[in-house]
N, C-alpha and C. Protein backbone atom coordinates (compact mmCIF):
# COMPACT_ATOMS: atom_id res chain seq x y z
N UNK A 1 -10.63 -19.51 -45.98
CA UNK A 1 -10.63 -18.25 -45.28
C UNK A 1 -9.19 -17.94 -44.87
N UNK A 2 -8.67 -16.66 -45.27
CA UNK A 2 -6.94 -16.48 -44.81
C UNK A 2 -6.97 -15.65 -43.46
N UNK A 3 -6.49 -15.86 -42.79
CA UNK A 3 -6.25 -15.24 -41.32
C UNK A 3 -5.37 -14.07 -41.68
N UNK A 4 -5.04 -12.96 -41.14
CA UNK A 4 -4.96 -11.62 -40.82
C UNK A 4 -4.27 -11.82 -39.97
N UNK A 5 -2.89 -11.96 -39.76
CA UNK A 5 -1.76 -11.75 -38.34
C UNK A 5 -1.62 -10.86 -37.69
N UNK A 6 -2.02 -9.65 -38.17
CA UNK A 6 -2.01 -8.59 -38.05
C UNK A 6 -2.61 -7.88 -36.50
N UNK A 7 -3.89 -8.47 -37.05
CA UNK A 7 -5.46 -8.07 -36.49
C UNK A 7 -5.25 -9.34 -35.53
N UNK A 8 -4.55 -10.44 -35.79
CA UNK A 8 -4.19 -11.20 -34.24
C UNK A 8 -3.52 -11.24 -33.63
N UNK A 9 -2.45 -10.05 -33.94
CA UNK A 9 -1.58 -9.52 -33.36
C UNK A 9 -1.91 -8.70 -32.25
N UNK A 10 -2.54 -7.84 -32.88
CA UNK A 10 -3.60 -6.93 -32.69
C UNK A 10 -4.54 -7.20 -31.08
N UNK A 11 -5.30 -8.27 -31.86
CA UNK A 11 -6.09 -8.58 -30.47
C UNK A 11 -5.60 -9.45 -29.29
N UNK A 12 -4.61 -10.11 -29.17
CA UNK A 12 -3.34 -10.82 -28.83
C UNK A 12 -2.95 -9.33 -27.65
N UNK A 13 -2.49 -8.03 -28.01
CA UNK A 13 -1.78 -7.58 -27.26
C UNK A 13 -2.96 -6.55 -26.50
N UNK A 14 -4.47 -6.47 -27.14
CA UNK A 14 -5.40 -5.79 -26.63
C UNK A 14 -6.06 -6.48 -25.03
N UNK A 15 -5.85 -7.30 -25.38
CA UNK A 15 -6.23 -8.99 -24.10
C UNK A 15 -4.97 -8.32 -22.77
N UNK A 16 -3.36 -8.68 -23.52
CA UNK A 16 -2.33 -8.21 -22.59
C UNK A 16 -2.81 -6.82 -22.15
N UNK A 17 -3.11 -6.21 -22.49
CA UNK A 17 -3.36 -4.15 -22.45
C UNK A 17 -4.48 -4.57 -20.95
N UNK A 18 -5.15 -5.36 -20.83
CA UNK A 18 -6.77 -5.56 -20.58
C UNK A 18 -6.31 -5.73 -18.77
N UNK A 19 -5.19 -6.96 -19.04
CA UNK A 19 -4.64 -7.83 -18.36
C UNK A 19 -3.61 -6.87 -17.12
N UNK A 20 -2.83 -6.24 -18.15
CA UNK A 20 -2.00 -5.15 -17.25
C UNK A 20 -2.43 -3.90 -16.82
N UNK A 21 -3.54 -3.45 -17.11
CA UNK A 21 -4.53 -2.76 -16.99
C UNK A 21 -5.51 -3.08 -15.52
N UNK A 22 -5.94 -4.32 -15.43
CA UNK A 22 -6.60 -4.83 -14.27
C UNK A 22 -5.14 -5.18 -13.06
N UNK A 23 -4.20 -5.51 -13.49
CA UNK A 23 -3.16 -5.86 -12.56
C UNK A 23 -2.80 -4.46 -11.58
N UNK A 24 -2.64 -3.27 -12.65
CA UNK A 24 -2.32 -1.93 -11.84
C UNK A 24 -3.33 -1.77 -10.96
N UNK A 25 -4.75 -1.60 -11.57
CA UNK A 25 -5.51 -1.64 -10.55
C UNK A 25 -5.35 -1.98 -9.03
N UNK A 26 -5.12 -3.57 -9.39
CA UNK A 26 -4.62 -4.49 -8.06
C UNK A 26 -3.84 -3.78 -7.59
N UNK A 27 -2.74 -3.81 -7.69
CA UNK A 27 -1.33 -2.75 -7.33
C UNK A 27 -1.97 -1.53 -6.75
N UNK A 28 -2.49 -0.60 -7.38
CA UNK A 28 -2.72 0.15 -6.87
C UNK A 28 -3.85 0.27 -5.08
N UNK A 29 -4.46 -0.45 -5.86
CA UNK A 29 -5.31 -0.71 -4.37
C UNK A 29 -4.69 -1.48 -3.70
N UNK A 30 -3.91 -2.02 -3.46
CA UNK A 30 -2.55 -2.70 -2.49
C UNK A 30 -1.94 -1.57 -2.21
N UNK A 31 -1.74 -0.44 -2.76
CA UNK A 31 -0.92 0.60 -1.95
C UNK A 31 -1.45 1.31 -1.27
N UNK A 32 -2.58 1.77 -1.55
CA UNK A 32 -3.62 2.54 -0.96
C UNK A 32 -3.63 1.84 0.26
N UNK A 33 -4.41 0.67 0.09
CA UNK A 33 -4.11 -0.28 1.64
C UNK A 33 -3.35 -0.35 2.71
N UNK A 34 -2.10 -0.28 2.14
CA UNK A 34 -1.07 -0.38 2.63
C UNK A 34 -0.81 1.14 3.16
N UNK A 35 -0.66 2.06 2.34
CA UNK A 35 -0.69 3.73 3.29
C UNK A 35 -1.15 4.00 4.20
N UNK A 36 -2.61 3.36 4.12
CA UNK A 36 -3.76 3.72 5.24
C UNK A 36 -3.23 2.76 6.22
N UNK A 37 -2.39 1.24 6.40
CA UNK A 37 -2.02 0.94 7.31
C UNK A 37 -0.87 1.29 7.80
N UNK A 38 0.05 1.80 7.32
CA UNK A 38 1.03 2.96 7.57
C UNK A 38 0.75 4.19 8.42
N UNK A 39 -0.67 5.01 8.03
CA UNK A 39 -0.90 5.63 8.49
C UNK A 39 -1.35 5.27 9.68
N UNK A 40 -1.74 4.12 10.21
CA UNK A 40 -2.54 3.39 11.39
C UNK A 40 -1.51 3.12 12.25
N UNK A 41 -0.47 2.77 11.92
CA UNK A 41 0.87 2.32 12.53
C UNK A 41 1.42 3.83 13.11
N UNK A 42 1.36 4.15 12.15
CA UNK A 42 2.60 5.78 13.16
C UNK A 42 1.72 6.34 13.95
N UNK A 43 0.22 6.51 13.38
CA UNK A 43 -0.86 7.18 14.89
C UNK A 43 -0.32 6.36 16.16
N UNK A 44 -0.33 5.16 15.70
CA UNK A 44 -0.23 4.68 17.19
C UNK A 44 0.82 4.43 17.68
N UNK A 45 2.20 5.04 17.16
CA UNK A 45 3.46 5.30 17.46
C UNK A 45 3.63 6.36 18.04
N UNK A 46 2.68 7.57 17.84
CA UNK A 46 2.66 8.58 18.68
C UNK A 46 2.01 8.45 19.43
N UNK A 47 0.69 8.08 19.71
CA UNK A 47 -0.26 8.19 20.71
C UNK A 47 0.86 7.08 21.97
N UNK A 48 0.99 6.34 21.34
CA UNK A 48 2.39 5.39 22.53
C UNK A 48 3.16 6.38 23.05
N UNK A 49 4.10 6.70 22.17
CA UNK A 49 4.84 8.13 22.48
C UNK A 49 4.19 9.14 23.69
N UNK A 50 3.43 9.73 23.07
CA UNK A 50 2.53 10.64 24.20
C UNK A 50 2.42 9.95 25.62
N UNK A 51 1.82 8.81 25.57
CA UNK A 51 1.15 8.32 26.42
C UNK A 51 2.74 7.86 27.32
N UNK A 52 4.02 7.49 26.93
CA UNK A 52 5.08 7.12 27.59
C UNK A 52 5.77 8.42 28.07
N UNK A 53 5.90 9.90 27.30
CA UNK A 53 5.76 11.09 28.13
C UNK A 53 5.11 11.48 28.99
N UNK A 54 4.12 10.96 28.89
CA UNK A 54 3.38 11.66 30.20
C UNK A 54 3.25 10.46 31.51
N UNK A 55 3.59 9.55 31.15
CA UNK A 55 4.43 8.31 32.22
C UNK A 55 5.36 8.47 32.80
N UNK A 56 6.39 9.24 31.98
CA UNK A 56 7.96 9.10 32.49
C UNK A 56 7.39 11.39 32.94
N UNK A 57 7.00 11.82 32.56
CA UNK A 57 6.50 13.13 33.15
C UNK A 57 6.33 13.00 35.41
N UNK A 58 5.50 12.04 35.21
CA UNK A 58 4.38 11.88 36.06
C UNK A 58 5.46 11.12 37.34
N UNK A 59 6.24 10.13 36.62
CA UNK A 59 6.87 9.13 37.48
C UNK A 59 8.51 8.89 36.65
N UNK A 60 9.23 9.93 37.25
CA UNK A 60 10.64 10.38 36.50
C UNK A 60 11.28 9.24 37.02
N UNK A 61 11.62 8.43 38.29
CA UNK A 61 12.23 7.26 38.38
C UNK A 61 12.10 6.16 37.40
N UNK A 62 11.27 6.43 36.52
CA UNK A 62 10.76 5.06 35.37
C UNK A 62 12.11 5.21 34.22
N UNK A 63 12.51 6.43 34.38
CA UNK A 63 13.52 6.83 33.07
C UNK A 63 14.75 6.07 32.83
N UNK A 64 15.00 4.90 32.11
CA UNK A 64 16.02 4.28 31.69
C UNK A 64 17.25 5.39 31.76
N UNK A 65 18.42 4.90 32.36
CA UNK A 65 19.91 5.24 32.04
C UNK A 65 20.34 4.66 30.82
């Protein structure tokens, strides 16, 4: 029986295709992840924010020189 290099070439780089294919995936849903905790982080960089304006509003001696 003669083997076909070709066609195992072939299926050789269809496997890699398969491989880097499922990896983006990964990647991708790692960023997504990661945005939405980004996005979780600055909410609560403002809501801090807010909440230290209306501290230093309320009680103006608190105000760093």
């Amino acid at each position: 029986m003669s083997s076909n290099p070709a066609a195992e070439q072939v299926a050789r780089l269809l496997v890699e295709r398969e491989e880097l294919l499922l990896r983006v995936r990964e990647l991708e849903a790692l960023l997504d992840r990661s945005r939405r905790q980004l996005d979780d982080v600055n909410a609560e960089i403002s809501s801090l924010r807010r909440v230290e304006s209306e501290l230093l509003r309320r009680h103006p001696e608190l105000k760093q020189e």
